[in-house]
PDB file of N, CA and C in Angstrom:
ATOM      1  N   UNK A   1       7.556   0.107  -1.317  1.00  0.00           N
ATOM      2  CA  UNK A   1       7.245   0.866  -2.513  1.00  0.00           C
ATOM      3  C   UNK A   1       6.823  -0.105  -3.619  1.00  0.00           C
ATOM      4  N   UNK A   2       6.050   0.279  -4.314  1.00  0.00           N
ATOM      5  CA  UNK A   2       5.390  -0.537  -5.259  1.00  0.00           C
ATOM      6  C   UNK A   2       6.427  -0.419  -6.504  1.00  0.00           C
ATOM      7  N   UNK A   3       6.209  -1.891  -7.642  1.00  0.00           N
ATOM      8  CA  UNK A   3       7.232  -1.399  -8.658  1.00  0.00           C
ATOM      9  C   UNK A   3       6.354  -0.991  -9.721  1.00  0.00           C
ATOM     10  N   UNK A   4       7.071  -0.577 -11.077  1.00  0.00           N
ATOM     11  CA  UNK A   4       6.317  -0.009 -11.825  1.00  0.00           C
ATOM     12  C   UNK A   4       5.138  -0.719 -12.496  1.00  0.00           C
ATOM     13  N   UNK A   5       5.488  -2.659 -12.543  1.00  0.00           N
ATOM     14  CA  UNK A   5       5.004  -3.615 -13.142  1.00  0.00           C
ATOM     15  C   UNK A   5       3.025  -3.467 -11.943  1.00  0.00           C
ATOM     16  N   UNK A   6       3.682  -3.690 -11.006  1.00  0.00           N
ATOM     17  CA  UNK A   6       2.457  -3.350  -9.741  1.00  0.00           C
ATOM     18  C   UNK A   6       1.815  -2.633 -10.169  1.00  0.00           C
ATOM     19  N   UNK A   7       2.135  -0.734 -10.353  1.00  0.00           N
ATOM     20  CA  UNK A   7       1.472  -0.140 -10.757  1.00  0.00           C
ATOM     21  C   UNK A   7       0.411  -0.361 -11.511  1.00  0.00           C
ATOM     22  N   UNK A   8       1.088  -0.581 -12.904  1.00  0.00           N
ATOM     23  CA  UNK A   8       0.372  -0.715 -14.329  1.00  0.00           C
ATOM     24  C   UNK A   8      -0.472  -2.168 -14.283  1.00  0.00           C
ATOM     25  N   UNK A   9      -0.260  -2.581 -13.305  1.00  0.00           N
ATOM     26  CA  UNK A   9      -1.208  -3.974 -13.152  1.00  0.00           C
ATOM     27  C   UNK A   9      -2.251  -3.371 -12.695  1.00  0.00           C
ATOM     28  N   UNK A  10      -2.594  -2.450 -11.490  1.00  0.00           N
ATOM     29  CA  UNK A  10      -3.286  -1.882 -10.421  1.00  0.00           C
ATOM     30  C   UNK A  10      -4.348  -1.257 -11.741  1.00  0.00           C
ATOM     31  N   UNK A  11      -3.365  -0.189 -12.220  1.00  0.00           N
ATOM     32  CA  UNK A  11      -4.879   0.367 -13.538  1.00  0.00           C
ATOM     33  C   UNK A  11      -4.883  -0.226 -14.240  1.00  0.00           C
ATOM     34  N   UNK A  12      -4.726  -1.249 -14.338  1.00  0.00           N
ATOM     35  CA  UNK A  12      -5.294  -2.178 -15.994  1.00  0.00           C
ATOM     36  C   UNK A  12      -6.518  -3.160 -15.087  1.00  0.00           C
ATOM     37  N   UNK A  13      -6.299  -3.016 -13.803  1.00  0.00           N
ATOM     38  CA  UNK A  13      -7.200  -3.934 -13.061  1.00  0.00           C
ATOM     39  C   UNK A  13      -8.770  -3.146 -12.788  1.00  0.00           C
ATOM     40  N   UNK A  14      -8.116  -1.363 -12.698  1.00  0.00           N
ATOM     41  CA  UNK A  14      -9.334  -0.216 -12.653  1.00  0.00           C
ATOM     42  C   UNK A  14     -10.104  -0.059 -13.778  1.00  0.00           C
ATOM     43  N   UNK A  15      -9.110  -0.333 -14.413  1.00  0.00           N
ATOM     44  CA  UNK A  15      -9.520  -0.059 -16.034  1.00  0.00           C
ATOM     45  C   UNK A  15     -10.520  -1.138 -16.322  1.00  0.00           C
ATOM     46  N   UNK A  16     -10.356  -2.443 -16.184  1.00  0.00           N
ATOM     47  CA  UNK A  16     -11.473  -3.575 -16.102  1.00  0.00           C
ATOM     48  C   UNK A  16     -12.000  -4.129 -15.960  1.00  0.00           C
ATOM     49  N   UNK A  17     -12.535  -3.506 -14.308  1.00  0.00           N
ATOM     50  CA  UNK A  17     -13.450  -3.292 -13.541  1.00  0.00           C
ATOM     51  C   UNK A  17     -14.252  -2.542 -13.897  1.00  0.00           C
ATOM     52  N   UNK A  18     -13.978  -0.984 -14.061  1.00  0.00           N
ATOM     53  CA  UNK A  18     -15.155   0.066 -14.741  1.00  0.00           C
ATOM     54  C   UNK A  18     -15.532  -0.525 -15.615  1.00  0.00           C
ATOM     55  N   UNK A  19     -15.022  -1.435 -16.817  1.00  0.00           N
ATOM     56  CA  UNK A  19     -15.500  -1.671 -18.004  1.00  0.00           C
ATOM     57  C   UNK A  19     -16.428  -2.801 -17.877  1.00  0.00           C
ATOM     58  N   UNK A  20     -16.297  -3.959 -16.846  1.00  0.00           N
ATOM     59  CA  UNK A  20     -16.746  -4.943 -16.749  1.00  0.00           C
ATOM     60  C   UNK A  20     -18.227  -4.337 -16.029  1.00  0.00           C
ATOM     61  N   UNK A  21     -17.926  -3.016 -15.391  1.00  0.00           N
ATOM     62  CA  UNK A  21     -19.174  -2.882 -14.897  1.00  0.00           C
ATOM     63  C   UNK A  21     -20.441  -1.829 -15.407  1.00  0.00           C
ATOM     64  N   UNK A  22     -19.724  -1.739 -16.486  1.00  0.00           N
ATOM     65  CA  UNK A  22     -20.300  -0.982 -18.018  1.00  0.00           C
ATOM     66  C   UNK A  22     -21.142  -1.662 -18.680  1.00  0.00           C
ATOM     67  N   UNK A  23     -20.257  -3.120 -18.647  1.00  0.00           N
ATOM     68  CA  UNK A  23     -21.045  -4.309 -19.820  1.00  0.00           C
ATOM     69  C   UNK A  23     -22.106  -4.973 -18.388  1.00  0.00           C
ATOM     70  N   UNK A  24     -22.162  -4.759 -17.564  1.00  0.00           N
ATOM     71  CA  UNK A  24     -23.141  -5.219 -16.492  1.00  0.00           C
ATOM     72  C   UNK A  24     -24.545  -3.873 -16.336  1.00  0.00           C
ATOM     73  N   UNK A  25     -24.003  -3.045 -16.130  1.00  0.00           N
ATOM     74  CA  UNK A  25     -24.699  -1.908 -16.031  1.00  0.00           C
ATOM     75  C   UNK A  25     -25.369  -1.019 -16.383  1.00  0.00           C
ATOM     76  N   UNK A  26     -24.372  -0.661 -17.720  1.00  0.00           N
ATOM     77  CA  UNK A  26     -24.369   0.567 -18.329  1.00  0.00           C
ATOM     78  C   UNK A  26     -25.421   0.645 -19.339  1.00  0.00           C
ATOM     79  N   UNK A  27     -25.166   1.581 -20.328  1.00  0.00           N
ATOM     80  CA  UNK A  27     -26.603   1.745 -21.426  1.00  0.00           C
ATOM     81  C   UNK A  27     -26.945   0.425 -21.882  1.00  0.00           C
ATOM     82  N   UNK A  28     -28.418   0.332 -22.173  1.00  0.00           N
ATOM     83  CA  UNK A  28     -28.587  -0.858 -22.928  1.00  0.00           C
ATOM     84  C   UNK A  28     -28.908  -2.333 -22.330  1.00  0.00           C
ATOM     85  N   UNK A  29     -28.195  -2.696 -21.317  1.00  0.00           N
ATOM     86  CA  UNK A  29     -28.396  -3.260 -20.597  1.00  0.00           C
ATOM     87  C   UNK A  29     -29.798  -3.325 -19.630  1.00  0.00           C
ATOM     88  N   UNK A  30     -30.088  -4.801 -19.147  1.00  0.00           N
ATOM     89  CA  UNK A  30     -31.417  -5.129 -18.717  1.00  0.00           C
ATOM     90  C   UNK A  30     -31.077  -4.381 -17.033  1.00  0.00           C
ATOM     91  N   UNK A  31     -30.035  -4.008 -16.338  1.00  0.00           N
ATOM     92  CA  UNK A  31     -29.890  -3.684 -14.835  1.00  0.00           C
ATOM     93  C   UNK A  31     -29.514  -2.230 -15.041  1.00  0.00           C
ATOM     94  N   UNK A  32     -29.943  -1.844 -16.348  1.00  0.00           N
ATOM     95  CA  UNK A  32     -29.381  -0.239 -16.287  1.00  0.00           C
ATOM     96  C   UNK A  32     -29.657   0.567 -15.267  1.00  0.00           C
ATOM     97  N   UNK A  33     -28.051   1.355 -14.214  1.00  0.00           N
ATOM     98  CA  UNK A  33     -27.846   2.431 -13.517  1.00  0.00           C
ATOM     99  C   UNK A  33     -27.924   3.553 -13.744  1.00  0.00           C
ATOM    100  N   UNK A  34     -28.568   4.451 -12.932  1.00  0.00           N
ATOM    101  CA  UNK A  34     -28.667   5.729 -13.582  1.00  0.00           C
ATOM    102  C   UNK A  34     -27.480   6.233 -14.429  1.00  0.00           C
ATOM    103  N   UNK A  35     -27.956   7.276 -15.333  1.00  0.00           N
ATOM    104  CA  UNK A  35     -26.889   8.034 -16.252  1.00  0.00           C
ATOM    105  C   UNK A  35     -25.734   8.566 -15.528  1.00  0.00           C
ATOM    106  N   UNK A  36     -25.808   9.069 -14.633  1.00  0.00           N
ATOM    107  CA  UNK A  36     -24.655   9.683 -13.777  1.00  0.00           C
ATOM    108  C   UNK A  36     -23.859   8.468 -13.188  1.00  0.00           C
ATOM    109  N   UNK A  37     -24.075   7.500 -12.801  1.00  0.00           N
ATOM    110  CA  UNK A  37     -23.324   6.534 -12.470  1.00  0.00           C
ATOM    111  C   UNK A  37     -22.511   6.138 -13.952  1.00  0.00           C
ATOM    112  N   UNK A  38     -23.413   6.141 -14.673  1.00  0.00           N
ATOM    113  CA  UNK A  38     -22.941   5.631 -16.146  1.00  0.00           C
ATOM    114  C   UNK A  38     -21.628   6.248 -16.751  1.00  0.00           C
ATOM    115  N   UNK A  39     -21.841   8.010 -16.608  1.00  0.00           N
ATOM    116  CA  UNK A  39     -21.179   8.965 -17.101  1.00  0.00           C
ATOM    117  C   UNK A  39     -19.819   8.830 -16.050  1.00  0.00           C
ATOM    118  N   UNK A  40     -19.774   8.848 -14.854  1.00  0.00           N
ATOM    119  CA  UNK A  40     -18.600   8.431 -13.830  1.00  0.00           C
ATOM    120  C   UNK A  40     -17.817   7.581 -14.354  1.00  0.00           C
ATOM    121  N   UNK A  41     -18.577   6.252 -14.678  1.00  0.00           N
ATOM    122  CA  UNK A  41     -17.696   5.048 -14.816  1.00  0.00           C
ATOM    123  C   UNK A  41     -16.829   5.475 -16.323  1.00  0.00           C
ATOM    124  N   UNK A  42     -18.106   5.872 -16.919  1.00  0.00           N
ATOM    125  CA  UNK A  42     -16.884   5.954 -18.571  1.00  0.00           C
ATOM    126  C   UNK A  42     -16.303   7.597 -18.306  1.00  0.00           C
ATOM    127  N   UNK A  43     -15.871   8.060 -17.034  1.00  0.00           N
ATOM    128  CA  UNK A  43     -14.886   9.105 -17.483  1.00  0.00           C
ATOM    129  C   UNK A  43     -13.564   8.652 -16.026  1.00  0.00           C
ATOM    130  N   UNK A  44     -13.863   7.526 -15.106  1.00  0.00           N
ATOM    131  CA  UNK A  44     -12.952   7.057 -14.467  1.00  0.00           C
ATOM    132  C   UNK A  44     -12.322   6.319 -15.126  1.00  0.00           C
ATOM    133  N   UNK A  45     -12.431   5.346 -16.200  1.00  0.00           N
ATOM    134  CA  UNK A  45     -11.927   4.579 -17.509  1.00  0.00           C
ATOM    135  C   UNK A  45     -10.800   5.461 -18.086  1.00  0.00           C
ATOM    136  N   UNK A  46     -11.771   6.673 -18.832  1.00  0.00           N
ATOM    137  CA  UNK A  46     -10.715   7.146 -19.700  1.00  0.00           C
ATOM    138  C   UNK A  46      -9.328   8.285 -19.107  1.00  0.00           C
ATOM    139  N   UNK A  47      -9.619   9.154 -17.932  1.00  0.00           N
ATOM    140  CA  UNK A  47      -8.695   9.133 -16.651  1.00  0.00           C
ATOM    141  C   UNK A  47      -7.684   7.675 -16.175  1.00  0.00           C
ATOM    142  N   UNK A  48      -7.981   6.849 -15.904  1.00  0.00           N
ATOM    143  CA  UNK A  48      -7.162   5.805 -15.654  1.00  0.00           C
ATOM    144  C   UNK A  48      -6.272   5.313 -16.771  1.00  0.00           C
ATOM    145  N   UNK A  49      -7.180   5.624 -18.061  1.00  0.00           N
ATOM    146  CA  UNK A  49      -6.349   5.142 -19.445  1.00  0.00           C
ATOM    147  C   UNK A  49      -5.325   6.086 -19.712  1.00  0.00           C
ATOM    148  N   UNK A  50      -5.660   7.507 -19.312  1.00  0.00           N
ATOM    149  CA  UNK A  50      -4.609   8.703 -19.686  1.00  0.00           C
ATOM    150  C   UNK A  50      -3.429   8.285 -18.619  1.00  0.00           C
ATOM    151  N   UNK A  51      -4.170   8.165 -17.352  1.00  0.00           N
ATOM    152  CA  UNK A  51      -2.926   8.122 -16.601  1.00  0.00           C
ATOM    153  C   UNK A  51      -2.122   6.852 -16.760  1.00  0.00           C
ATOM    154  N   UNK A  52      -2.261   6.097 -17.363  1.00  0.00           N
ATOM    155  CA  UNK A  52      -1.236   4.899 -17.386  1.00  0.00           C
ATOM    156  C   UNK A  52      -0.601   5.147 -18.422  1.00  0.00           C
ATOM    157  N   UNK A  53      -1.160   6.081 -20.098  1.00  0.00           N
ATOM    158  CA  UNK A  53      -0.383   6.132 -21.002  1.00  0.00           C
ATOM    159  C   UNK A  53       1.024   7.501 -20.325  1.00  0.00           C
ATOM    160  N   UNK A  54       0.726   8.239 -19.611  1.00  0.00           N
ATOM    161  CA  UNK A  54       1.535   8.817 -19.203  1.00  0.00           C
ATOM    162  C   UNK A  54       2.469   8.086 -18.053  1.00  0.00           C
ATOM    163  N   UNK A  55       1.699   7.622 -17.481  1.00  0.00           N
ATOM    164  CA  UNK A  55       3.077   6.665 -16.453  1.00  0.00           C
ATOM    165  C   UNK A  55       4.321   5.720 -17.442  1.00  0.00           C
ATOM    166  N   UNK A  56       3.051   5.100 -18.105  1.00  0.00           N
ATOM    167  CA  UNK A  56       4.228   4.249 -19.260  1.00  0.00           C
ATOM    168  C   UNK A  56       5.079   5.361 -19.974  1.00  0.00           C
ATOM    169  N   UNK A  57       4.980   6.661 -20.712  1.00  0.00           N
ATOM    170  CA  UNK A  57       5.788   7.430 -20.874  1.00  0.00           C
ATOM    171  C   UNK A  57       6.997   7.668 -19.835  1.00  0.00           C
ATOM    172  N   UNK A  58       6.657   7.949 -18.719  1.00  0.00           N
ATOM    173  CA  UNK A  58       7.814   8.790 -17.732  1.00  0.00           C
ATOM    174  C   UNK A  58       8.026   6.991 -17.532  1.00  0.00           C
ATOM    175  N   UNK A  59       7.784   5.977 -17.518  1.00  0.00           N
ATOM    176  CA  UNK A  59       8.716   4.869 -17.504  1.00  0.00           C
ATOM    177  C   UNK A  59       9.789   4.800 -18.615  1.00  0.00           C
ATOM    178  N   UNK A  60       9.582   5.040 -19.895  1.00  0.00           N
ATOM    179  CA  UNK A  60      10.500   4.881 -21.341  1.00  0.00           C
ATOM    180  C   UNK A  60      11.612   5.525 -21.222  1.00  0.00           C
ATOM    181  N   UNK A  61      10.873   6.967 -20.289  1.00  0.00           N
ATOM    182  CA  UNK A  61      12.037   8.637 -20.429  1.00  0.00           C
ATOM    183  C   UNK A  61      12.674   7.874 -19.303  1.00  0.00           C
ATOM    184  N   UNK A  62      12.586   7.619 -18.439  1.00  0.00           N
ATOM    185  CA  UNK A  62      13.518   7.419 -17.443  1.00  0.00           C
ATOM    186  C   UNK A  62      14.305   6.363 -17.321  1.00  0.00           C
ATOM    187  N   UNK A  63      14.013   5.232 -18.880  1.00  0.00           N
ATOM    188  CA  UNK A  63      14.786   4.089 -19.295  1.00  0.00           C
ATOM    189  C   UNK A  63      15.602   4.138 -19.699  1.00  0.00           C
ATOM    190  N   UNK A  64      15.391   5.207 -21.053  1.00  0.00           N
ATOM    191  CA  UNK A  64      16.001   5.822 -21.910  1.00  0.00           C
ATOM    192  C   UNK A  64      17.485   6.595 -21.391  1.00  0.00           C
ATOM    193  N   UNK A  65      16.854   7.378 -20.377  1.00  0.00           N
ATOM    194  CA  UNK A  65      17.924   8.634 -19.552  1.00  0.00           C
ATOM    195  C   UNK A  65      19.130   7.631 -18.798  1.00  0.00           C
ATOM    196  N   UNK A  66      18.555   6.215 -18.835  1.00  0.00           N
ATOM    197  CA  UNK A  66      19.590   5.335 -17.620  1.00  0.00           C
ATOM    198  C   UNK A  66      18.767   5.209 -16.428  1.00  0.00           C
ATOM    199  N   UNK A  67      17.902   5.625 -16.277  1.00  0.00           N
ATOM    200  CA  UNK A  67      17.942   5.735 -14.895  1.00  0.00           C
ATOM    201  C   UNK A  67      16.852   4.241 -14.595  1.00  0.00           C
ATOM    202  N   UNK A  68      16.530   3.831 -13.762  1.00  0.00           N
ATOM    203  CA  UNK A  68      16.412   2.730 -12.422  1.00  0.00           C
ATOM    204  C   UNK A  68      15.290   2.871 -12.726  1.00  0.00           C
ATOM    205  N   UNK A  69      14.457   1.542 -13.596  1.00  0.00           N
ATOM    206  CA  UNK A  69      13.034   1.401 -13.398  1.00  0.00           C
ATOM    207  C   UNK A  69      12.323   0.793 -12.150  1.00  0.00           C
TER     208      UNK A  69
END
């Protein structure tokens, strides 16, 4: 089983990857990918960002409660 530190490493690693491949890719840029690739990457970002601010939540509540991070 993975620990929680793993986790939150795992999407901070998704998280800056999509982004790294935003500043490679995305609008503006000389290798620009189509828009739909574009629009994917910046809504797998902000999905990955929600879900880690909520994992880090149910980590605090379940610190808080006592219980076993």
């Amino acid at each position: 089983m993975k620990t929680p530190d793993q986790i939150l490493n795992w999407m901070d690693r998704k998280i800056w990857s999509a982004n790294t491949w935003l500043e490679t890719f995305g609008r503006g840029t000389k290798k620009q990918r189509p828009e739909l690739d574009i629009e994917h990457r910046e809504e797998d970002i902000e999905c990955f960002a929600e879900l880690r601010g909520a994992y880090v939540k149910a980590l605090e509540r379940r610190q808080s409660q006592g219980g076993a991070a």
